[in-house]
PDB file of N, CA and C in Angstrom:
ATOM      1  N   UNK A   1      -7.395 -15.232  -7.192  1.00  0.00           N
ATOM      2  CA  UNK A   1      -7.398 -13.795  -6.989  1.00  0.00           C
ATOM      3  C   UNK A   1      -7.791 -13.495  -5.543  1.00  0.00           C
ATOM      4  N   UNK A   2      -7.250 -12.736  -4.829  1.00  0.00           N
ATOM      5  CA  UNK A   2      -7.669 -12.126  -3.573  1.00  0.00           C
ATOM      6  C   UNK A   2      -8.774 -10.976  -3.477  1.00  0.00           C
ATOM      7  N   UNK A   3     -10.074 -11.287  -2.571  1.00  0.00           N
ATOM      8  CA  UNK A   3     -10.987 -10.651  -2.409  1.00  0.00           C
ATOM      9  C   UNK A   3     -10.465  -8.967  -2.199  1.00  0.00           C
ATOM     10  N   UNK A   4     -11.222  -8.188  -2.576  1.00  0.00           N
ATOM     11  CA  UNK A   4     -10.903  -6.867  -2.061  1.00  0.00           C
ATOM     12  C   UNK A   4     -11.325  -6.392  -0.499  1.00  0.00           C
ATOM     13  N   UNK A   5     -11.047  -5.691   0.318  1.00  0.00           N
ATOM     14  CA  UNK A   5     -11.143  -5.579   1.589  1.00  0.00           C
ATOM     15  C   UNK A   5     -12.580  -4.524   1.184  1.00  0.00           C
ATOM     16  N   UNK A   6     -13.638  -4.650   2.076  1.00  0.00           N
ATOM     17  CA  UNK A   6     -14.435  -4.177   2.029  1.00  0.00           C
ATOM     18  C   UNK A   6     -15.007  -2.892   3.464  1.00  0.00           C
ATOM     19  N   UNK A   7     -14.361  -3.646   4.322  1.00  0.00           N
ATOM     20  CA  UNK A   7     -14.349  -2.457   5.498  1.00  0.00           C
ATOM     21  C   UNK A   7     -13.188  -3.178   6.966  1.00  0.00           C
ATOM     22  N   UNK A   8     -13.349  -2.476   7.528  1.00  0.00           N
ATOM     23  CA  UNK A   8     -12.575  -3.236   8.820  1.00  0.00           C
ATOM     24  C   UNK A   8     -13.187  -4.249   9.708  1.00  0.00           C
ATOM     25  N   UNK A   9     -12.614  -4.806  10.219  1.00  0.00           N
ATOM     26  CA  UNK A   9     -12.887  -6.091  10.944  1.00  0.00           C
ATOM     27  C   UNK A   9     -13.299  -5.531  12.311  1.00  0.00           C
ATOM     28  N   UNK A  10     -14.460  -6.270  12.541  1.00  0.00           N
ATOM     29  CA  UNK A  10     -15.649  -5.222  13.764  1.00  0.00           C
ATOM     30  C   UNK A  10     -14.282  -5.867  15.066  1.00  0.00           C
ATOM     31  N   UNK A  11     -14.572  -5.279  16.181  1.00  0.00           N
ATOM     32  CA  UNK A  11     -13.548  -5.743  17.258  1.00  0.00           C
ATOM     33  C   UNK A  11     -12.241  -5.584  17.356  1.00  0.00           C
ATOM     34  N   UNK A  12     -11.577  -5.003  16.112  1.00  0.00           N
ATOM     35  CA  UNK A  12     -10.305  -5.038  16.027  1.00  0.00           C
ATOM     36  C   UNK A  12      -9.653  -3.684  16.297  1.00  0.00           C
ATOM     37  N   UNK A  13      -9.110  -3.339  16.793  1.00  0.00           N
ATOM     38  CA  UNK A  13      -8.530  -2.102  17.076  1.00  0.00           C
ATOM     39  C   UNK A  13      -7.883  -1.381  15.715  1.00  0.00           C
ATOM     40  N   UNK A  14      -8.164   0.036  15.951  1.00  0.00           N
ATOM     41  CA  UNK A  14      -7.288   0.718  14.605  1.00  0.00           C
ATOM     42  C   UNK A  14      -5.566   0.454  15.073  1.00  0.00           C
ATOM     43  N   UNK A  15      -5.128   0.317  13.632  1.00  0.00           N
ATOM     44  CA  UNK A  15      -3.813   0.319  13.966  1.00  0.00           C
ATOM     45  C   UNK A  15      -2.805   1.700  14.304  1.00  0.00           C
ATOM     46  N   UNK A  16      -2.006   1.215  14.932  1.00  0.00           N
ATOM     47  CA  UNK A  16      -1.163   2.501  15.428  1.00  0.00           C
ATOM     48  C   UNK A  16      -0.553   3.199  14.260  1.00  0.00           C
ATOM     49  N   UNK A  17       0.095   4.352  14.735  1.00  0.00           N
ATOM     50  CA  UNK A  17       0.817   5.206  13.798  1.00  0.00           C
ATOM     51  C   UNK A  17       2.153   4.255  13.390  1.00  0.00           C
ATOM     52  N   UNK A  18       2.735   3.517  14.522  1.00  0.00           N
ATOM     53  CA  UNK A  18       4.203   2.787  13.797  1.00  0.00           C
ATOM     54  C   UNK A  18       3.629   1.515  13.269  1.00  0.00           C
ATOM     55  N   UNK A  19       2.180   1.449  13.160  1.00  0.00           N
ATOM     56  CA  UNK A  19       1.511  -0.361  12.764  1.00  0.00           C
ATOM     57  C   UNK A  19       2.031   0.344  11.095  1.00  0.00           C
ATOM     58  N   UNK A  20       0.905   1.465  10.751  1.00  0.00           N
ATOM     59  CA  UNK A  20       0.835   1.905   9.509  1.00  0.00           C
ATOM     60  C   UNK A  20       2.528   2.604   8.825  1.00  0.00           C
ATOM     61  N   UNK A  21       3.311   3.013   9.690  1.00  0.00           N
ATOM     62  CA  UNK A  21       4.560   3.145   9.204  1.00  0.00           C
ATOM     63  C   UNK A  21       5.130   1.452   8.874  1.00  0.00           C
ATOM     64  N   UNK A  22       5.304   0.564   9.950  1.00  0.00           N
ATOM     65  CA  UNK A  22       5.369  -0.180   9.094  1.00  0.00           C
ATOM     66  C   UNK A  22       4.795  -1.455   8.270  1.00  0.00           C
ATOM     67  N   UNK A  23       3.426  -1.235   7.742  1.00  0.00           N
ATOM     68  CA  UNK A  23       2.424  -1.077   6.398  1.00  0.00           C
ATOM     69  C   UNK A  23       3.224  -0.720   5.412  1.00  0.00           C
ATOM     70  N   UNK A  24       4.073   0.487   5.557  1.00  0.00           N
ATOM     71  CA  UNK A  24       3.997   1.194   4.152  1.00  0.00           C
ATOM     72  C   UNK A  24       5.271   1.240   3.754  1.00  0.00           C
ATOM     73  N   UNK A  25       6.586   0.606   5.183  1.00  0.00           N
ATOM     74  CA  UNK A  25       7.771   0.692   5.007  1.00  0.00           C
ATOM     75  C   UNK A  25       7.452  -1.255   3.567  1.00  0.00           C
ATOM     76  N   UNK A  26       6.558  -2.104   4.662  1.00  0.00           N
ATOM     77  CA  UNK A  26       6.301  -3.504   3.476  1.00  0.00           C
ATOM     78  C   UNK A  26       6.578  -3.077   2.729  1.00  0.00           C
ATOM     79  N   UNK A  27       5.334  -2.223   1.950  1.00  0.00           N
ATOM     80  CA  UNK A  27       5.226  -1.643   0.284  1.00  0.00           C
ATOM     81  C   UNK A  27       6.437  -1.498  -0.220  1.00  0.00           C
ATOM     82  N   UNK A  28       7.086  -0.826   0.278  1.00  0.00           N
ATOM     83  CA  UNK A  28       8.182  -0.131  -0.107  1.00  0.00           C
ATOM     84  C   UNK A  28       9.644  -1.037  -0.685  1.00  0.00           C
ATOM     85  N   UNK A  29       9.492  -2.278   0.680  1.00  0.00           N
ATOM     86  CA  UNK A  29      10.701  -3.478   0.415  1.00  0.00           C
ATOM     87  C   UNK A  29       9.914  -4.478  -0.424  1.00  0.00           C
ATOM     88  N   UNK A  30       8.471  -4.737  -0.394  1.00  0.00           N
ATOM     89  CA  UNK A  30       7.742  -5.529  -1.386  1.00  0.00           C
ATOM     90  C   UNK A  30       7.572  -6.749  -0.228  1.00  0.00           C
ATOM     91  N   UNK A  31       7.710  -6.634   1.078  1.00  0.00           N
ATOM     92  CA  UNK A  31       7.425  -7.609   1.858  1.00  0.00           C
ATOM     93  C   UNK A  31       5.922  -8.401   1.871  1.00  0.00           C
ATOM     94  N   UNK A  32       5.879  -8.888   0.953  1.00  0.00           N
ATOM     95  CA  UNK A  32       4.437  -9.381   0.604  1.00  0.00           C
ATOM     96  C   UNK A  32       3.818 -10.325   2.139  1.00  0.00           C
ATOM     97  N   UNK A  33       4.240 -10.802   2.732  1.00  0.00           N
ATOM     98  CA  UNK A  33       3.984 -11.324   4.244  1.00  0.00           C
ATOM     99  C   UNK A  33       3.853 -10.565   5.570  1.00  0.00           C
ATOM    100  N   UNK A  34       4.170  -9.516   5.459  1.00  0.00           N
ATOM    101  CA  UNK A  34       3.820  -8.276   6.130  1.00  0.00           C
ATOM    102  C   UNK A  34       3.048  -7.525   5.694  1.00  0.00           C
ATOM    103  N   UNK A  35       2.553  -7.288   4.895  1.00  0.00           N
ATOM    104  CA  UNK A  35       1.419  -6.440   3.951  1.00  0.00           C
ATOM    105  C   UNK A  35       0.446  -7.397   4.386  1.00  0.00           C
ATOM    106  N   UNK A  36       0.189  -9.059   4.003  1.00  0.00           N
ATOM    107  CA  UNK A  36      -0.794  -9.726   4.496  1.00  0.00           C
ATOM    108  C   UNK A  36      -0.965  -9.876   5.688  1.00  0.00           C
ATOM    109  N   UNK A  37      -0.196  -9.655   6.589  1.00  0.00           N
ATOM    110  CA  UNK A  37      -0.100 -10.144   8.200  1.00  0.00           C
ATOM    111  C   UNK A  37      -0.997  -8.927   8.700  1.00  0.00           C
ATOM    112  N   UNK A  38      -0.571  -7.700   7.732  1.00  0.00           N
ATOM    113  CA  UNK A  38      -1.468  -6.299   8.291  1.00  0.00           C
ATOM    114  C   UNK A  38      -2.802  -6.386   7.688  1.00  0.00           C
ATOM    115  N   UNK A  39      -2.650  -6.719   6.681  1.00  0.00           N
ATOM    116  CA  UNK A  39      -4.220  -6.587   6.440  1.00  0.00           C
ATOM    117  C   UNK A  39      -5.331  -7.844   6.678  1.00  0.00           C
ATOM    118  N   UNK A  40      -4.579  -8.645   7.298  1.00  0.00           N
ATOM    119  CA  UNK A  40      -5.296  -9.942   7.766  1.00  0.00           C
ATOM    120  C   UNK A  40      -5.627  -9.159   8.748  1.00  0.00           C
ATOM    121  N   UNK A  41      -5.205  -8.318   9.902  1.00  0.00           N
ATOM    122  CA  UNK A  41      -5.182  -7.809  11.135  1.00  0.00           C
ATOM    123  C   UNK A  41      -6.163  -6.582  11.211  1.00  0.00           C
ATOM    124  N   UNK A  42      -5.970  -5.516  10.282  1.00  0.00           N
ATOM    125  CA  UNK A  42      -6.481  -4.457  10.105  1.00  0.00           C
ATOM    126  C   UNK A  42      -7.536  -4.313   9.102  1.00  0.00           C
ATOM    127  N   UNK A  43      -7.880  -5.273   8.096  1.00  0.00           N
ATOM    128  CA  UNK A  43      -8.334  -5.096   6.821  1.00  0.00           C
ATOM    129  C   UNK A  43      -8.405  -3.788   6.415  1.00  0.00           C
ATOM    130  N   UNK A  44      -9.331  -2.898   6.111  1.00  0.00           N
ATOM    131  CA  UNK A  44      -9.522  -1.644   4.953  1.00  0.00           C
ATOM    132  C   UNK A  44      -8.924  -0.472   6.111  1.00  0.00           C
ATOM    133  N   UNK A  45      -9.088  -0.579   7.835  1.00  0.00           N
ATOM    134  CA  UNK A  45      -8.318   0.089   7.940  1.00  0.00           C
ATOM    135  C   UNK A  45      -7.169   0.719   8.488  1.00  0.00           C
ATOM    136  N   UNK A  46      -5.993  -0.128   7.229  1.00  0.00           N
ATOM    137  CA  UNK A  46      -4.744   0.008   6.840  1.00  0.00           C
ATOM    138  C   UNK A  46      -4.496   0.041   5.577  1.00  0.00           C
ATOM    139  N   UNK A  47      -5.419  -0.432   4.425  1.00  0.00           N
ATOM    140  CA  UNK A  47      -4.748  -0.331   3.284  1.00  0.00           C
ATOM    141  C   UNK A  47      -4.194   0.783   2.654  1.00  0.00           C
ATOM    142  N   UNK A  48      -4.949   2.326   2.858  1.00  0.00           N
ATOM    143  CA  UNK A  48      -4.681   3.513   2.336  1.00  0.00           C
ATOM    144  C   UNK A  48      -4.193   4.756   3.397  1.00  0.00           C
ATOM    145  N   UNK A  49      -3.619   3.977   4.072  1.00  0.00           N
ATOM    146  CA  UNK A  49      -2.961   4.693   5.408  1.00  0.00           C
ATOM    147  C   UNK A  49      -1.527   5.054   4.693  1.00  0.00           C
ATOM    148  N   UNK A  50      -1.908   7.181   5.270  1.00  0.00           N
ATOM    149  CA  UNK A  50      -0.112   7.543   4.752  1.00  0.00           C
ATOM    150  C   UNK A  50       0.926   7.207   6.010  1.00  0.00           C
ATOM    151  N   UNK A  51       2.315   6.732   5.492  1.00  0.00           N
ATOM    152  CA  UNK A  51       3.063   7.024   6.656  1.00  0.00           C
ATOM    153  C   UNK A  51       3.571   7.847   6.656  1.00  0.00           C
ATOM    154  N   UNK A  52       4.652   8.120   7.951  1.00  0.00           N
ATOM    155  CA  UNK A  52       4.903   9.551   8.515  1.00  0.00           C
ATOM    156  C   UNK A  52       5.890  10.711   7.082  1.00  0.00           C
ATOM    157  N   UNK A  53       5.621  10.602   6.342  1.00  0.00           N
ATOM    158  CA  UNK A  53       5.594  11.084   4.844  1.00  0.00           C
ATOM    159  C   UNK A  53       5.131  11.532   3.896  1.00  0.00           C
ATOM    160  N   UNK A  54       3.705  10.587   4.008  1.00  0.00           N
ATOM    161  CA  UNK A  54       3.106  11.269   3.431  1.00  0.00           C
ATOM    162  C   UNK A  54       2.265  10.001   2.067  1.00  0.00           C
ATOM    163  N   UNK A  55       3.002   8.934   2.369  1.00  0.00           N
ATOM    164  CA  UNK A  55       2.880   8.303   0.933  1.00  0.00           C
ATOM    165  C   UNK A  55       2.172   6.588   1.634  1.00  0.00           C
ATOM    166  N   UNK A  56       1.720   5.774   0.970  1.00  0.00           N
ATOM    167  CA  UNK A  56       0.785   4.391   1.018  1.00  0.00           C
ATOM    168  C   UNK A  56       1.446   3.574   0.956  1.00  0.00           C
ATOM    169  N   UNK A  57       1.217   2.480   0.778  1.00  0.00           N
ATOM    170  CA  UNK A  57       2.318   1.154   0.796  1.00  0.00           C
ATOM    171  C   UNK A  57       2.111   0.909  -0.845  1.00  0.00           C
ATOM    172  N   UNK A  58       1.128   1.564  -1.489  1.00  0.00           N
ATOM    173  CA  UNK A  58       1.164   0.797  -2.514  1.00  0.00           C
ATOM    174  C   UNK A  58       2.113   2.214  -3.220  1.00  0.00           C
ATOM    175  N   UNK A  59       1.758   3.510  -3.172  1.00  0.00           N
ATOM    176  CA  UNK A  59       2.783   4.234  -3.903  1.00  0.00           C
ATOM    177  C   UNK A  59       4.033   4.270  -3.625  1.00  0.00           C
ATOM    178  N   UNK A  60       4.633   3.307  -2.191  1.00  0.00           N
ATOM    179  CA  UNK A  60       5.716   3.228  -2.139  1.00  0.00           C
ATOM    180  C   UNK A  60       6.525   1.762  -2.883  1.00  0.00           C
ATOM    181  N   UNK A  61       5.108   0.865  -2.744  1.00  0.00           N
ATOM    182  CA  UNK A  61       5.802  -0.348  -3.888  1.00  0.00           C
ATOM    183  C   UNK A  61       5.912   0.326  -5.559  1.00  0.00           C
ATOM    184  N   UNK A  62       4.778   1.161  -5.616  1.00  0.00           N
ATOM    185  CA  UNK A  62       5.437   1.020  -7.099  1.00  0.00           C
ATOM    186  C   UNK A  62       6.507   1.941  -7.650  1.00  0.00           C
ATOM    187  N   UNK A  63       7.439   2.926  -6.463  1.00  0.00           N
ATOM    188  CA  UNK A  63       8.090   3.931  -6.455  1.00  0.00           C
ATOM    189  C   UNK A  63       9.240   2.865  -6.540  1.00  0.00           C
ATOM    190  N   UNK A  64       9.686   1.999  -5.938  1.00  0.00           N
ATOM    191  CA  UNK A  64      10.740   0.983  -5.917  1.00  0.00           C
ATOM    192  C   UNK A  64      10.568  -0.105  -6.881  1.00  0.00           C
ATOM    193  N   UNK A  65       8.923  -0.161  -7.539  1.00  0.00           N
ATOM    194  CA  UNK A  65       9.376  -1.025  -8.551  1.00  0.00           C
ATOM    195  C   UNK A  65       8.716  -2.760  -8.005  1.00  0.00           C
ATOM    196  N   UNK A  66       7.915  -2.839  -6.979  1.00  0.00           N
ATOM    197  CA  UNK A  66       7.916  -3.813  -6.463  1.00  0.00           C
ATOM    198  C   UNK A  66       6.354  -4.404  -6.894  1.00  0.00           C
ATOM    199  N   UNK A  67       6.601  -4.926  -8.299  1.00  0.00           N
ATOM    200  CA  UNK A  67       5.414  -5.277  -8.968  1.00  0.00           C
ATOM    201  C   UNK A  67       4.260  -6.286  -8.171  1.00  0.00           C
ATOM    202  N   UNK A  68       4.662  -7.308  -7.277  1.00  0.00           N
ATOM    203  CA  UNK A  68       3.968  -8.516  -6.739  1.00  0.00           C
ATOM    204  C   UNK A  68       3.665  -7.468  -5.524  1.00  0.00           C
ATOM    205  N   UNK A  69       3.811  -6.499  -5.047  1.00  0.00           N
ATOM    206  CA  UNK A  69       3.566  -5.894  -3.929  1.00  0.00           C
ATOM    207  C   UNK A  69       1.924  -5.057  -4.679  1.00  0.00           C
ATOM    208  N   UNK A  70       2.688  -3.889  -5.723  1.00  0.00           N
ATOM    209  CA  UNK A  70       1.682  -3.684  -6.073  1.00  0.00           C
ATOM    210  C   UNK A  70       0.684  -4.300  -6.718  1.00  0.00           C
ATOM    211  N   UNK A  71       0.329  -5.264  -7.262  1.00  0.00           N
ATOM    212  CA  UNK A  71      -0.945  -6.323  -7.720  1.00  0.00           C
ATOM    213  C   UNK A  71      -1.176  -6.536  -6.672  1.00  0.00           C
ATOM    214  N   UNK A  72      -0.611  -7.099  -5.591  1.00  0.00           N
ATOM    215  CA  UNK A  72      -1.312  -7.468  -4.011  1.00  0.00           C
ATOM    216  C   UNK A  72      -2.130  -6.271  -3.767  1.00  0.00           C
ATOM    217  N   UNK A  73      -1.685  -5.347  -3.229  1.00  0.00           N
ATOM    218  CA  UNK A  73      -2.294  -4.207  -2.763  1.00  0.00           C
ATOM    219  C   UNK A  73      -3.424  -3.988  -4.052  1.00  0.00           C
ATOM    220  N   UNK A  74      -2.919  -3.366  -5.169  1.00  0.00           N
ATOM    221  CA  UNK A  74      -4.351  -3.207  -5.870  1.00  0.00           C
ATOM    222  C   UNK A  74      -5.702  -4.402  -5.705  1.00  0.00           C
ATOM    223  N   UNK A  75      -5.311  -5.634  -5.668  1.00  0.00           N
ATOM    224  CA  UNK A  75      -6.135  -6.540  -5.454  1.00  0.00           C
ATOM    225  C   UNK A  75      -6.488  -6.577  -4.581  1.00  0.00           C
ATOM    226  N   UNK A  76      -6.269  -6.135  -2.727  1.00  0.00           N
ATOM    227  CA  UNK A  76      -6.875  -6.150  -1.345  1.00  0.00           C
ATOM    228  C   UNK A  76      -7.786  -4.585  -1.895  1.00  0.00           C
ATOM    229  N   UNK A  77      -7.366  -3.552  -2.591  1.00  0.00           N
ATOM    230  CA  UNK A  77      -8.287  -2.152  -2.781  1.00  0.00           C
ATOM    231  C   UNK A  77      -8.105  -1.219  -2.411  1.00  0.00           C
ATOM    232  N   UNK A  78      -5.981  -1.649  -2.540  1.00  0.00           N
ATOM    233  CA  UNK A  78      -5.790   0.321  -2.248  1.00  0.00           C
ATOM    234  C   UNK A  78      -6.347   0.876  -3.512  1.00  0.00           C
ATOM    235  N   UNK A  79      -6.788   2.203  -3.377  1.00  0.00           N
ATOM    236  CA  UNK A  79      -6.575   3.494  -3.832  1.00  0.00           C
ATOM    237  C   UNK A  79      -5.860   3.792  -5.143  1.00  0.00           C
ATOM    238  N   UNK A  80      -5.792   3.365  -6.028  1.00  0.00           N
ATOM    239  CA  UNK A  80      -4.661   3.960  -7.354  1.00  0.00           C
ATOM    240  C   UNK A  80      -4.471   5.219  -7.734  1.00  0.00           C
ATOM    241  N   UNK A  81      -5.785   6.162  -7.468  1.00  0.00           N
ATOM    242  CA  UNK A  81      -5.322   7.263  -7.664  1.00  0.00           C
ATOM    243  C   UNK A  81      -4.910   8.036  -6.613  1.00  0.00           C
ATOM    244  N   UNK A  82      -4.548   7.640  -5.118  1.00  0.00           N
ATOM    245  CA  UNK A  82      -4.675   8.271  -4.386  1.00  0.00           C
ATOM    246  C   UNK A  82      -3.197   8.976  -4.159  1.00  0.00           C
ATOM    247  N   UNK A  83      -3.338  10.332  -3.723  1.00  0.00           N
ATOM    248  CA  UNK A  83      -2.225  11.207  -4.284  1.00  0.00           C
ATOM    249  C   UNK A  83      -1.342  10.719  -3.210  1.00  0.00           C
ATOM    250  N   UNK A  84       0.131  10.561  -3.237  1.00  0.00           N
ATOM    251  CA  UNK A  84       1.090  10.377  -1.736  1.00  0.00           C
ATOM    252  C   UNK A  84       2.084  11.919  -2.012  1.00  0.00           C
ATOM    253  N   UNK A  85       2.822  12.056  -1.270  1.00  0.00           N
ATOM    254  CA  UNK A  85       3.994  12.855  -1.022  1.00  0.00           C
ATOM    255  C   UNK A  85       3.929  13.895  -2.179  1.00  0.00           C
ATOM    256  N   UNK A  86       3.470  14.706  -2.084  1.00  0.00           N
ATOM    257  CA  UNK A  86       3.936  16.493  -3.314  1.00  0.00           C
ATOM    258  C   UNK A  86       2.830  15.666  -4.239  1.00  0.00           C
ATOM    259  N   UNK A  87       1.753  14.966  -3.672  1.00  0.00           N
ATOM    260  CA  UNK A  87       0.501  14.862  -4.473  1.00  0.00           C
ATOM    261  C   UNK A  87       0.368  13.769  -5.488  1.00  0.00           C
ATOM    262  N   UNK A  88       1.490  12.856  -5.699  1.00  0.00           N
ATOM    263  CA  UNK A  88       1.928  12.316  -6.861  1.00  0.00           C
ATOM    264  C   UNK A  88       1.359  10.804  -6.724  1.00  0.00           C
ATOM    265  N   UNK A  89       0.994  10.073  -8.029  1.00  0.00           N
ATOM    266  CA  UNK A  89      -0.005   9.013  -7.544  1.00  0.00           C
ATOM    267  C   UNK A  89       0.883   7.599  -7.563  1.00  0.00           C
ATOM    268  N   UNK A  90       0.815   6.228  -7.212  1.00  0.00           N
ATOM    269  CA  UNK A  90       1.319   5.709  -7.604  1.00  0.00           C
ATOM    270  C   UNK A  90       2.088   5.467  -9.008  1.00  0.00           C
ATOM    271  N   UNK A  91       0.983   5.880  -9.978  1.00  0.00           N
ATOM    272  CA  UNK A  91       1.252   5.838 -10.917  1.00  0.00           C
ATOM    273  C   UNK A  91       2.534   6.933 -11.799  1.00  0.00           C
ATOM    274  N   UNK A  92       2.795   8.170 -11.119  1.00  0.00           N
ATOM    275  CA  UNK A  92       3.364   8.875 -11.115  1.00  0.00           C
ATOM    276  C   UNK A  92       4.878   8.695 -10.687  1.00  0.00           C
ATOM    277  N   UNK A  93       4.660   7.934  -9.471  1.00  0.00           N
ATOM    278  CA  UNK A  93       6.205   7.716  -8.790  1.00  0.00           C
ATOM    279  C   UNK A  93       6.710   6.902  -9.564  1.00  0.00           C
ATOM    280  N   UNK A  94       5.807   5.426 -10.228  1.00  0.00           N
ATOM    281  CA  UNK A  94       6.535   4.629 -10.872  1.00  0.00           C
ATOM    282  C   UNK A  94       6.923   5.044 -12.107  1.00  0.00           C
ATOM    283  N   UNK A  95       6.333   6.121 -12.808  1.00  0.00           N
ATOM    284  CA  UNK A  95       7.154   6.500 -14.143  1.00  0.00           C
ATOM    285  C   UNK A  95       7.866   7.099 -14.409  1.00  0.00           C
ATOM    286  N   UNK A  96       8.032   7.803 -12.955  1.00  0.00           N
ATOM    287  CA  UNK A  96       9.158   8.965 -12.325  1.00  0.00           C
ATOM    288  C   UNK A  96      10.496   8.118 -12.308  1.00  0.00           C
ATOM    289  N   UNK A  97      10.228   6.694 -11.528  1.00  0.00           N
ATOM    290  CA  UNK A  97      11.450   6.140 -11.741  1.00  0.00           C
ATOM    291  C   UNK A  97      11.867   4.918 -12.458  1.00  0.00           C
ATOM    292  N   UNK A  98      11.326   5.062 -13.109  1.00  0.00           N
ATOM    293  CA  UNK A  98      11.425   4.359 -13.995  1.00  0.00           C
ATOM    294  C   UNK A  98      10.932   2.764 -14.226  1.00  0.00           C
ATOM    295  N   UNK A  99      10.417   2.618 -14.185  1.00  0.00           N
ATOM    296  CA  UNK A  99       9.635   1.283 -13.151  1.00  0.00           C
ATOM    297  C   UNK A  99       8.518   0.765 -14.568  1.00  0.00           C
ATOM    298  N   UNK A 100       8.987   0.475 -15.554  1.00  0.00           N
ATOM    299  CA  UNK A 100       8.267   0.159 -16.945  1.00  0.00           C
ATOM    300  C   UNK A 100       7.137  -0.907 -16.692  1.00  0.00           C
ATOM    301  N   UNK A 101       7.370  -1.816 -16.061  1.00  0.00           N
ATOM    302  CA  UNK A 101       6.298  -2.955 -15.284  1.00  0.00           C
ATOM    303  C   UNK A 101       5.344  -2.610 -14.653  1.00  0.00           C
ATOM    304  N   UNK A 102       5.786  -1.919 -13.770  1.00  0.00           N
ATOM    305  CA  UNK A 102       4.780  -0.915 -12.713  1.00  0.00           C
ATOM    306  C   UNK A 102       3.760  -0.541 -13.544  1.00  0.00           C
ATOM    307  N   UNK A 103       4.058   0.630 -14.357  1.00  0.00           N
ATOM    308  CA  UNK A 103       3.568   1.532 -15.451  1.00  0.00           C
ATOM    309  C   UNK A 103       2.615   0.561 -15.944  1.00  0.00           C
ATOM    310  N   UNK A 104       3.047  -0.331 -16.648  1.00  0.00           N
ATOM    311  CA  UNK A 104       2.174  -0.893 -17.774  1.00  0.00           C
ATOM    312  C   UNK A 104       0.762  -1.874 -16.766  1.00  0.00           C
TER     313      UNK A 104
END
């Protein structure tokens, strides 16, 4: 199991606005090696970063369905309830589209 991120890594610079766009574009394709490459880099803060949208990497994995993305992310300590785009939670997008795995 992967530790949960507990704060950011002292010395490390915050990441940029296109670091965290693409953070959340990962989520979205389920790029599980880019999600780690960022949060090896950024730890906690990048995990609950919106991109220019509005939405997280993890409500965008489970909006597409990208189950190994989201267990990653829940396991580093995004946010589950945290609202993305017109307020809606991960959990929301994935039942919106249908995403039965996600859900459960």
């Amino acid at each position: 199991m992967v530790s949960p991120l507990k704060s950011a890594f002292p010395g490390n610079t915050p990441p940029t606005r296109e670091e965290i766009n693409e953070f959340c574009a990962a989520g979205k394709t389920g790029d599980l090696e880019k999600l780690k490459e960022s949060l090896d880099k950024f730890g906690a803060a990048i995990i609950n970063e919106r991109d220019h949208g509005g939405d997280t990497a993890l409500t965008w994995a489970a909006w597409t369905g990208k189950i190994d993305a989201v267990e990653f992310l829940l396991a580093r300590g995004a946010v589950l309830d945290a609202p993305g785009m017109h307020g809606k939670t991960a959990l929301i997008w994935a039942a919106q589209g249908g995403k039965k795995d996600v859900v459960a």
